[in-house]
C-alpha atoms as a PDB file:
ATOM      1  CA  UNK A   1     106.334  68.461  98.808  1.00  0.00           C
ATOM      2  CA  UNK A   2     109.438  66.746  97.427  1.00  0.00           C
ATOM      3  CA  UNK A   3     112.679  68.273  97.957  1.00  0.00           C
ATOM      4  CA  UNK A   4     115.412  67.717  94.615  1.00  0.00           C
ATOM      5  CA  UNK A   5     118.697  67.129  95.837  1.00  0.00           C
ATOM      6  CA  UNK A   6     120.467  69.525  93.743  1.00  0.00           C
ATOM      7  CA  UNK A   7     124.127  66.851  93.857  1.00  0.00           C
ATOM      8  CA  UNK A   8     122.110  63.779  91.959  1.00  0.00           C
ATOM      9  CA  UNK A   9     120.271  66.271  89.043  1.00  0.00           C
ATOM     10  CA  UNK A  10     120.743  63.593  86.830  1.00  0.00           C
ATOM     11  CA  UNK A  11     118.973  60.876  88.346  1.00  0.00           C
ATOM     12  CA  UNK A  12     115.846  63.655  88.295  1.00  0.00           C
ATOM     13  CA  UNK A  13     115.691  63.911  85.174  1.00  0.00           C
ATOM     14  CA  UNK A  14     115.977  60.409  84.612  1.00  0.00           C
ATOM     15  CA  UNK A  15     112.859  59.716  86.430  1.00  0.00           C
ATOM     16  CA  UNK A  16     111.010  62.680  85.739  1.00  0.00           C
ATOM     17  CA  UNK A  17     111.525  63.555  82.015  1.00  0.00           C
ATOM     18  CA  UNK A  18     112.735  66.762  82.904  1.00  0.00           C
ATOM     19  CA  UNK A  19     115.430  68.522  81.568  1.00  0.00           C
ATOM     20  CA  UNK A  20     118.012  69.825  84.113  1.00  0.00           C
ATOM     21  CA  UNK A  21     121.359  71.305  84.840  1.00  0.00           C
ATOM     22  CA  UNK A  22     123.799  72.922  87.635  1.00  0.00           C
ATOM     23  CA  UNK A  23     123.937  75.973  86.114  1.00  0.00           C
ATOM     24  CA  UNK A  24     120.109  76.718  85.489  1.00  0.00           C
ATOM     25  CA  UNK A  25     119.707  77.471  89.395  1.00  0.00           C
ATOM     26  CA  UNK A  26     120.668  80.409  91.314  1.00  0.00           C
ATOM     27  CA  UNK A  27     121.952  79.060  94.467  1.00  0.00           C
ATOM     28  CA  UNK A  28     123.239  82.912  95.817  1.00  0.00           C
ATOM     29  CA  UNK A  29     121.836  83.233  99.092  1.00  0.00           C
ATOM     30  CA  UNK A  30     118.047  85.221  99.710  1.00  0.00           C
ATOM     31  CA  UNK A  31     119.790  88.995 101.428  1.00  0.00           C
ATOM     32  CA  UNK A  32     118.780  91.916 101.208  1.00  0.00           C
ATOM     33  CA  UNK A  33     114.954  91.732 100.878  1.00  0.00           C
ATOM     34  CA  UNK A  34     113.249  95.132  99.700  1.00  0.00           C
ATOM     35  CA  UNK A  35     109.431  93.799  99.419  1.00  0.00           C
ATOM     36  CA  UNK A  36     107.540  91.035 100.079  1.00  0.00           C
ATOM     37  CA  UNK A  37     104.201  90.223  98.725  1.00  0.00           C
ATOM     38  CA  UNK A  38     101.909  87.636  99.749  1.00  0.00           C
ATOM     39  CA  UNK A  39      98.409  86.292  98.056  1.00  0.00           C
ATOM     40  CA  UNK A  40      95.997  83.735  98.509  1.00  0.00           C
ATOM     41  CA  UNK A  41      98.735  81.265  96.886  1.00  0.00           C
ATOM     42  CA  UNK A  42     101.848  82.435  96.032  1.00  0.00           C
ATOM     43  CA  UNK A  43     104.589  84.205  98.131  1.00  0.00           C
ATOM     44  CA  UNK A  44     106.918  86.853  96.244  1.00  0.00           C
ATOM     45  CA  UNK A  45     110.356  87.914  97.495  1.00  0.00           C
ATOM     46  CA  UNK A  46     112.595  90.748  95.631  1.00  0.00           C
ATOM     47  CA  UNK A  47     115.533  91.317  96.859  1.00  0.00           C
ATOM     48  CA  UNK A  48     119.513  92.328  96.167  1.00  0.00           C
ATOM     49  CA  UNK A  49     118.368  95.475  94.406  1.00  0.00           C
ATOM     50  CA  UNK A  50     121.318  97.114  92.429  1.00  0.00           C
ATOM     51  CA  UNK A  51     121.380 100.651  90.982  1.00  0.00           C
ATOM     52  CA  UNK A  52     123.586 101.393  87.939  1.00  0.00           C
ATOM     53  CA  UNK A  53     123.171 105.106  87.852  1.00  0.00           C
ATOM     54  CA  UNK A  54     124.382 106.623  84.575  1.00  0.00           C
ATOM     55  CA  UNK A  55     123.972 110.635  83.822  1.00  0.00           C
ATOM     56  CA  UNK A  56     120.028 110.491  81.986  1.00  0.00           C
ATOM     57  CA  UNK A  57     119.048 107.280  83.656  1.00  0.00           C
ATOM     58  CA  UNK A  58     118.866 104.934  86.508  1.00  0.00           C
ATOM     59  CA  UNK A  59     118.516 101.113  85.750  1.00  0.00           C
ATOM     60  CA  UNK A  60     117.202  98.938  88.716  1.00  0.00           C
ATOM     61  CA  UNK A  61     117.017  95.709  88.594  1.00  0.00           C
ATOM     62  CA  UNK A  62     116.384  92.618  91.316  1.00  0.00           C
ATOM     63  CA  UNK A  63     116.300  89.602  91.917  1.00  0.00           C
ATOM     64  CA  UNK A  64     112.888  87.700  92.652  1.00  0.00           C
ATOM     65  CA  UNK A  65     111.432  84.637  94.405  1.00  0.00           C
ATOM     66  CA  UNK A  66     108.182  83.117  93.300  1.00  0.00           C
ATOM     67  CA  UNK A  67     106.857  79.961  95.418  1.00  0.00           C
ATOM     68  CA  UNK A  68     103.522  78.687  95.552  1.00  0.00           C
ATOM     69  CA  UNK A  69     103.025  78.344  99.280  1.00  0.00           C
ATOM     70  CA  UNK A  70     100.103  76.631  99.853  1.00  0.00           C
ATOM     71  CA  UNK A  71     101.070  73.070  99.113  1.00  0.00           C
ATOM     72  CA  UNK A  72     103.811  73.466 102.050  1.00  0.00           C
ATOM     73  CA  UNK A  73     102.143  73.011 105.306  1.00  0.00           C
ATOM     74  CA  UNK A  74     105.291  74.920 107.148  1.00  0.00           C
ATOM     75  CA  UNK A  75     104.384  78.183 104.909  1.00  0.00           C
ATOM     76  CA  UNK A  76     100.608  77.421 104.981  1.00  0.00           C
ATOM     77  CA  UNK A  77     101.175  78.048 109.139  1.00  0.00           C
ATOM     78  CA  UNK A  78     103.727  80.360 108.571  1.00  0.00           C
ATOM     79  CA  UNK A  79     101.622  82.851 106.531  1.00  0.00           C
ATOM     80  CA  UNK A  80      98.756  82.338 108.903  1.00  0.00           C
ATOM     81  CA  UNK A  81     100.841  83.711 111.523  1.00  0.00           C
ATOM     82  CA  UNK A  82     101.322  86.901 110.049  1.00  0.00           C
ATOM     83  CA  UNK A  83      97.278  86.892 109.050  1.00  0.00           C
ATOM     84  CA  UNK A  84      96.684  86.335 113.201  1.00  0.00           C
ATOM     85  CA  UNK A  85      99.548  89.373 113.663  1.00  0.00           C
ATOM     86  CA  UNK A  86      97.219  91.900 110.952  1.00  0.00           C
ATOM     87  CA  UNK A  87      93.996  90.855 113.058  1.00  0.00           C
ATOM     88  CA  UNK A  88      95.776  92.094 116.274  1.00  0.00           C
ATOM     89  CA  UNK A  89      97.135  94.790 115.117  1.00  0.00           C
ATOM     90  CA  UNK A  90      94.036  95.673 113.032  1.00  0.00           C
ATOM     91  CA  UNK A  91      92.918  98.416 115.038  1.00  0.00           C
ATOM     92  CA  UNK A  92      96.212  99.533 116.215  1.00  0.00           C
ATOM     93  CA  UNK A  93      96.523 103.479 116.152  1.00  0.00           C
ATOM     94  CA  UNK A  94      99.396 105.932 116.181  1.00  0.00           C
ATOM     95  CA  UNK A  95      99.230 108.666 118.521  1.00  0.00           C
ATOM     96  CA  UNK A  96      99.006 111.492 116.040  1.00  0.00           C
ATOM     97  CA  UNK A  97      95.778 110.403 114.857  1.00  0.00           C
ATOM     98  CA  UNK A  98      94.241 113.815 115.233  1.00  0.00           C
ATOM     99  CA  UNK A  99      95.749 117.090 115.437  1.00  0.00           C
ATOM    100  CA  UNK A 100      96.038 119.041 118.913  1.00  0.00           C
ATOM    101  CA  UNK A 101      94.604 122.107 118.577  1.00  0.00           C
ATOM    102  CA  UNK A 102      96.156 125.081 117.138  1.00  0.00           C
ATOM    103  CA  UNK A 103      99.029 122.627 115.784  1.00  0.00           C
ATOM    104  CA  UNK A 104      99.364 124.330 112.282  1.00  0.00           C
ATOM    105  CA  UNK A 105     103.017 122.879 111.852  1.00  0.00           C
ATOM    106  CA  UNK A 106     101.893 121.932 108.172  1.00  0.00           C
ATOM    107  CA  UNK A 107     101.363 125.357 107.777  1.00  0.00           C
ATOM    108  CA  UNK A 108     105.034 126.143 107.755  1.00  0.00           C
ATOM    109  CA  UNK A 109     107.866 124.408 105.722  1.00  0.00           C
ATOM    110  CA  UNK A 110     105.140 122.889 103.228  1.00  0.00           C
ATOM    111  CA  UNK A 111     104.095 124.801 100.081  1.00  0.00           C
ATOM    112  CA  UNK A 112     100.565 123.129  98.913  1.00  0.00           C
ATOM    113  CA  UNK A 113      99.632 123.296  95.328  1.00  0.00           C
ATOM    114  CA  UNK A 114      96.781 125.286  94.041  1.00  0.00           C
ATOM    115  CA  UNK A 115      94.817 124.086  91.202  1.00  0.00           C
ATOM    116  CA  UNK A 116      92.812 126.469  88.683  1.00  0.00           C
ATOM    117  CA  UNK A 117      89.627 125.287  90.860  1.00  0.00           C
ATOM    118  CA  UNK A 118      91.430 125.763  93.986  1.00  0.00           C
ATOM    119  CA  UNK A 119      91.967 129.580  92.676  1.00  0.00           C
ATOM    120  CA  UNK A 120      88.134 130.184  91.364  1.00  0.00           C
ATOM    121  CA  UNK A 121      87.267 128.740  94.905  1.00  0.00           C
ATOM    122  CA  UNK A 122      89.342 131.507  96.819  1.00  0.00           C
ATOM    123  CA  UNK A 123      88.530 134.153  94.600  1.00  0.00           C
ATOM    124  CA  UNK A 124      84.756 133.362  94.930  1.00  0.00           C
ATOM    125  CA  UNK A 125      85.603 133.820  98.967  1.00  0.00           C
ATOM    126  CA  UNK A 126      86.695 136.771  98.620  1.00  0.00           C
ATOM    127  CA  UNK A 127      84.537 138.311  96.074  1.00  0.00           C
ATOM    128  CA  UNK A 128      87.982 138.421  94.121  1.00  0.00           C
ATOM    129  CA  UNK A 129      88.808 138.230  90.347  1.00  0.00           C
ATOM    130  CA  UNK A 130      90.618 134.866  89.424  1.00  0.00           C
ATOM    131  CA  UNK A 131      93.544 137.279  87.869  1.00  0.00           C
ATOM    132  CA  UNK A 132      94.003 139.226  91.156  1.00  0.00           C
ATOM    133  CA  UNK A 133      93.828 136.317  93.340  1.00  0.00           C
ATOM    134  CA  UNK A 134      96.191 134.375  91.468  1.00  0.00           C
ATOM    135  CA  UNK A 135      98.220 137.413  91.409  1.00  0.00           C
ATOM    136  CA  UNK A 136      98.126 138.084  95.124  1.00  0.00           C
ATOM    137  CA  UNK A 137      98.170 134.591  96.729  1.00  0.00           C
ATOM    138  CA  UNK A 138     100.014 132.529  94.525  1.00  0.00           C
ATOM    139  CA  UNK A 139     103.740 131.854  93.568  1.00  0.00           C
ATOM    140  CA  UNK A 140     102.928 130.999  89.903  1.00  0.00           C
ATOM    141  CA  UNK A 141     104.392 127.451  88.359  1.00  0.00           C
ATOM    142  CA  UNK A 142     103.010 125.983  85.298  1.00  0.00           C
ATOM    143  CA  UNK A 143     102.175 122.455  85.234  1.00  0.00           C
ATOM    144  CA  UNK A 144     102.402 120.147  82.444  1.00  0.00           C
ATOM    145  CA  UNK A 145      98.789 119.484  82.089  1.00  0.00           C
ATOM    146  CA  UNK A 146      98.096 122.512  83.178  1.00  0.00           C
ATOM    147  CA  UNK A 147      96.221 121.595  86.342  1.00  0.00           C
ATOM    148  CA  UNK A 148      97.934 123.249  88.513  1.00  0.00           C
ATOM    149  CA  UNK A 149      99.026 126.943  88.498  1.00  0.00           C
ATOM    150  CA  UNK A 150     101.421 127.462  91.467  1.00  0.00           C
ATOM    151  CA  UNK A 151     101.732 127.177  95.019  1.00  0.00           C
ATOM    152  CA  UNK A 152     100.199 129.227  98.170  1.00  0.00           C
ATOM    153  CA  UNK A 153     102.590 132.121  99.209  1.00  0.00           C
ATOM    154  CA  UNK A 154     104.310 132.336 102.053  1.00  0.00           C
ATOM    155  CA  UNK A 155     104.717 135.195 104.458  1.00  0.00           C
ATOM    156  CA  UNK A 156     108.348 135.132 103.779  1.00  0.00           C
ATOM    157  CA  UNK A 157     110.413 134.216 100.862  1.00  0.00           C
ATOM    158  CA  UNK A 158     111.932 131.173 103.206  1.00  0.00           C
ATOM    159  CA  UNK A 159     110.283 127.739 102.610  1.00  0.00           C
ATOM    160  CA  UNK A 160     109.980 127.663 106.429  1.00  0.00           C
ATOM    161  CA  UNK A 161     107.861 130.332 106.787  1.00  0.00           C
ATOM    162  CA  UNK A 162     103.993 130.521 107.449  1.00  0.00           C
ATOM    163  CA  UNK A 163     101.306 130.430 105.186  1.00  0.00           C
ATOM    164  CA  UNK A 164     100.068 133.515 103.994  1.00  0.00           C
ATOM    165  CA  UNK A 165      96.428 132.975 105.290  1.00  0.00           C
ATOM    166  CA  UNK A 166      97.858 131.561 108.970  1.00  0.00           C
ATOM    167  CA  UNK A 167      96.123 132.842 111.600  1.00  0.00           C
ATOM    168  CA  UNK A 168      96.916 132.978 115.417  1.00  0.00           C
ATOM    169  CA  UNK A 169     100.053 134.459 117.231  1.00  0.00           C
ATOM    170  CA  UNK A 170     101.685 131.391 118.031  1.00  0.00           C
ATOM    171  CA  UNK A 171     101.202 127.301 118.393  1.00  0.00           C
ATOM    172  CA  UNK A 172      98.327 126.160 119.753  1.00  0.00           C
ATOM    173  CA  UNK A 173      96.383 129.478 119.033  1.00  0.00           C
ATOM    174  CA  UNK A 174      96.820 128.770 115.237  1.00  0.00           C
ATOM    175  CA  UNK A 175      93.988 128.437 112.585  1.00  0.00           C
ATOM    176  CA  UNK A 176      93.511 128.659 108.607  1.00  0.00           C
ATOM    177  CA  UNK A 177      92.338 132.061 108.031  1.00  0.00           C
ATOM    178  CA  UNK A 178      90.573 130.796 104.888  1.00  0.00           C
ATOM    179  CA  UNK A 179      89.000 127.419 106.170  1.00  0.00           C
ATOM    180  CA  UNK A 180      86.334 126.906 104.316  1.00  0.00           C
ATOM    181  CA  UNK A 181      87.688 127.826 100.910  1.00  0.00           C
ATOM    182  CA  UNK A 182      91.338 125.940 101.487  1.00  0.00           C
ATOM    183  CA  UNK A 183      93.226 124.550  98.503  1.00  0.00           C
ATOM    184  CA  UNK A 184      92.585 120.673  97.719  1.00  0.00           C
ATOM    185  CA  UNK A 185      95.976 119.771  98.775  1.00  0.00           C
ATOM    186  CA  UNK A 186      95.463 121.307 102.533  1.00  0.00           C
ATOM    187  CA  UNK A 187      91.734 119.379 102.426  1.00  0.00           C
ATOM    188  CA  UNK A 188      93.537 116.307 101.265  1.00  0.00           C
ATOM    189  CA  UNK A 189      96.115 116.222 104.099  1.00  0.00           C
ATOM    190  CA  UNK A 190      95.949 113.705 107.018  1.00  0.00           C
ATOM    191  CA  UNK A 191      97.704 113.973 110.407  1.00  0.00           C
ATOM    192  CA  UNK A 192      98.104 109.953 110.294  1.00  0.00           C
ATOM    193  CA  UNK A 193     102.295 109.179 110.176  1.00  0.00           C
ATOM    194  CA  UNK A 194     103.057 113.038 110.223  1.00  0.00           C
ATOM    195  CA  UNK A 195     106.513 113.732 111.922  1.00  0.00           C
ATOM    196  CA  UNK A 196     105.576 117.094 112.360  1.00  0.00           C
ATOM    197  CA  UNK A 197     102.601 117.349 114.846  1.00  0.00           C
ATOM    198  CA  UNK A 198     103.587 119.881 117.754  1.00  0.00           C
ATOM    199  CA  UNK A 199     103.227 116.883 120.360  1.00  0.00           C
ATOM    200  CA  UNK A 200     103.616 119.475 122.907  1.00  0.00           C
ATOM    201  CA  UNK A 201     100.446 120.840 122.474  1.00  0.00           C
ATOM    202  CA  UNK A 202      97.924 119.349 124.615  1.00  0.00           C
ATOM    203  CA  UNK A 203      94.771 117.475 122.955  1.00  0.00           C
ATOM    204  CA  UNK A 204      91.870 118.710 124.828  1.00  0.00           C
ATOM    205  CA  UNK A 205      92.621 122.291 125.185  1.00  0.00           C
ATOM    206  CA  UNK A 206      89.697 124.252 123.906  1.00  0.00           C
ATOM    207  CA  UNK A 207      90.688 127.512 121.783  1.00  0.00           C
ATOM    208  CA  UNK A 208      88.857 130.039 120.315  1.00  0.00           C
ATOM    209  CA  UNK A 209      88.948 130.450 116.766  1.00  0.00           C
ATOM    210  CA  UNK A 210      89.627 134.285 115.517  1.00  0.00           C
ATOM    211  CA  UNK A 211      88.678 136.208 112.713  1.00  0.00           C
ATOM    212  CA  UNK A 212      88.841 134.961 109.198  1.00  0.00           C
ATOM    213  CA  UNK A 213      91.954 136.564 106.823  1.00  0.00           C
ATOM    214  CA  UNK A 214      90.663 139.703 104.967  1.00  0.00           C
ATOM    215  CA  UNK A 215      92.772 140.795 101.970  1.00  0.00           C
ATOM    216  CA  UNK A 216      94.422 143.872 102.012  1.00  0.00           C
ATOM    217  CA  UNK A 217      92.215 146.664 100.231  1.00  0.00           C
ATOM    218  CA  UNK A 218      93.449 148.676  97.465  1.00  0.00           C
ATOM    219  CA  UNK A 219      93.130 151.549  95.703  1.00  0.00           C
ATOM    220  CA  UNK A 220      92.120 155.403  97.596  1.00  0.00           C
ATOM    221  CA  UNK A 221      90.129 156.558 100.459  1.00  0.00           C
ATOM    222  CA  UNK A 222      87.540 159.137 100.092  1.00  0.00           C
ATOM    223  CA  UNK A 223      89.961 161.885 101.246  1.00  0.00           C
ATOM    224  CA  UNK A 224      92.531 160.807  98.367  1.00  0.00           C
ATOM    225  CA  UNK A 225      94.917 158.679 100.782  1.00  0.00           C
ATOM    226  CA  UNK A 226      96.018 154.879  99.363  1.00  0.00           C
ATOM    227  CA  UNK A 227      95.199 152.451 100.692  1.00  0.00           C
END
């Protein structure tokens, strides 16, 4: 690949036909790189990102590198590196892959979103109305689209606190009270690159799992007393 000595431009253009000038390149240096993308020919660096933040609206902007790689040999073997890097790392595993036992640290500090099908799921566990489980179970938030309805309730009013349908006295003896009929959001959840797994808790300890939550009845008893 043919290097252009940017000090004899002139000459270039002279033998090449084509047009160019000092002050059509951008000779700042390459710092600050946010992302780097690589395909099966070009490489892509952005970098020196600058936010102008103003009181409705944040403008980003960047600056970008574009080179076709694979008519340089040193990228071609550079770039192949980093493909022989993925293939050893390909299988590589953090240690939170799977939840210990009884973990439930998701349970608290996290408030999952319930969708209307999440709610007619719940209900239809509990051989509950839509309206009173909605009413009972749920901190109520409109969505836009109208997807979602709210968020699971919490023991407590802090954002800390456990789920409503947490079972178990304590870590390691937790469980979901409502398993089967959890919200998408809990079903969706994965343990991989969570900060918050109890890593105390050891992996192979085999718990029992308790009784499943049973909502509170209401109304009387036969001898007139509420229940």
């Amino acid at each position: 690949m043919e290097t252009i000595d940017l000090t004899a431009l002139r000459n270039y253009t002279r033998r090449t036909g084509q047009a160019t000038h000092p002050d059509l390149l951008d000779a700042r240096p390459l710092d600050h790189v946010n992302k780097i993308e690589i395909d099966e020919e070009h490489i892509t660096v952005e970098y020196d990102e600058k936010i102008t933040r103003f009181y409705n609206a944040n403008e980003i902007t960047h600056r970008e590198w574009i080179y076709k790689y694979n008519d340089d040999p040193e990228f071609v073997a550079a770039v192949g590196k980093v493909i022989e890097l993925a293939r050893r790392h390909l299988k590589d595993l953090p240690e939170n892959i799977a939840c210990p036992p009884g973990c439930a640290e998701c349970c608290s500090g996290y408030e999952p979103f319930v969708s209307k099908a999440d709610v007619e799921r719940i209900a239809g566990h509990f051989g509950m109305t839509y309206e009173e489980t909605l009413r009972r179970y749920v901190v109520e938030r409109p969505s836009a689209d109208g997807f979602h309805v709210g968020w699971l309730r919490k023991v407590g009013d802090d954002i800390a606190d456990q789920c409503v349908f947490l079972m178990g006295s304590r870590s390691g003896r937790h469980y979901c009270g409502i398993y089967e009929a959890r919200p998408h959001d809990c079903r969706d959840f994965t343990p991989i690159g969570c900060g918050d797994v109890d890593a105390a808790l050891p992996r192979k300890t085999a718990w029992k799992v308790g009784p499943a939550f049973a909502p509170k009845r209401r109304g009387r008893s036969p001898n007139g007393k509420r229940l």
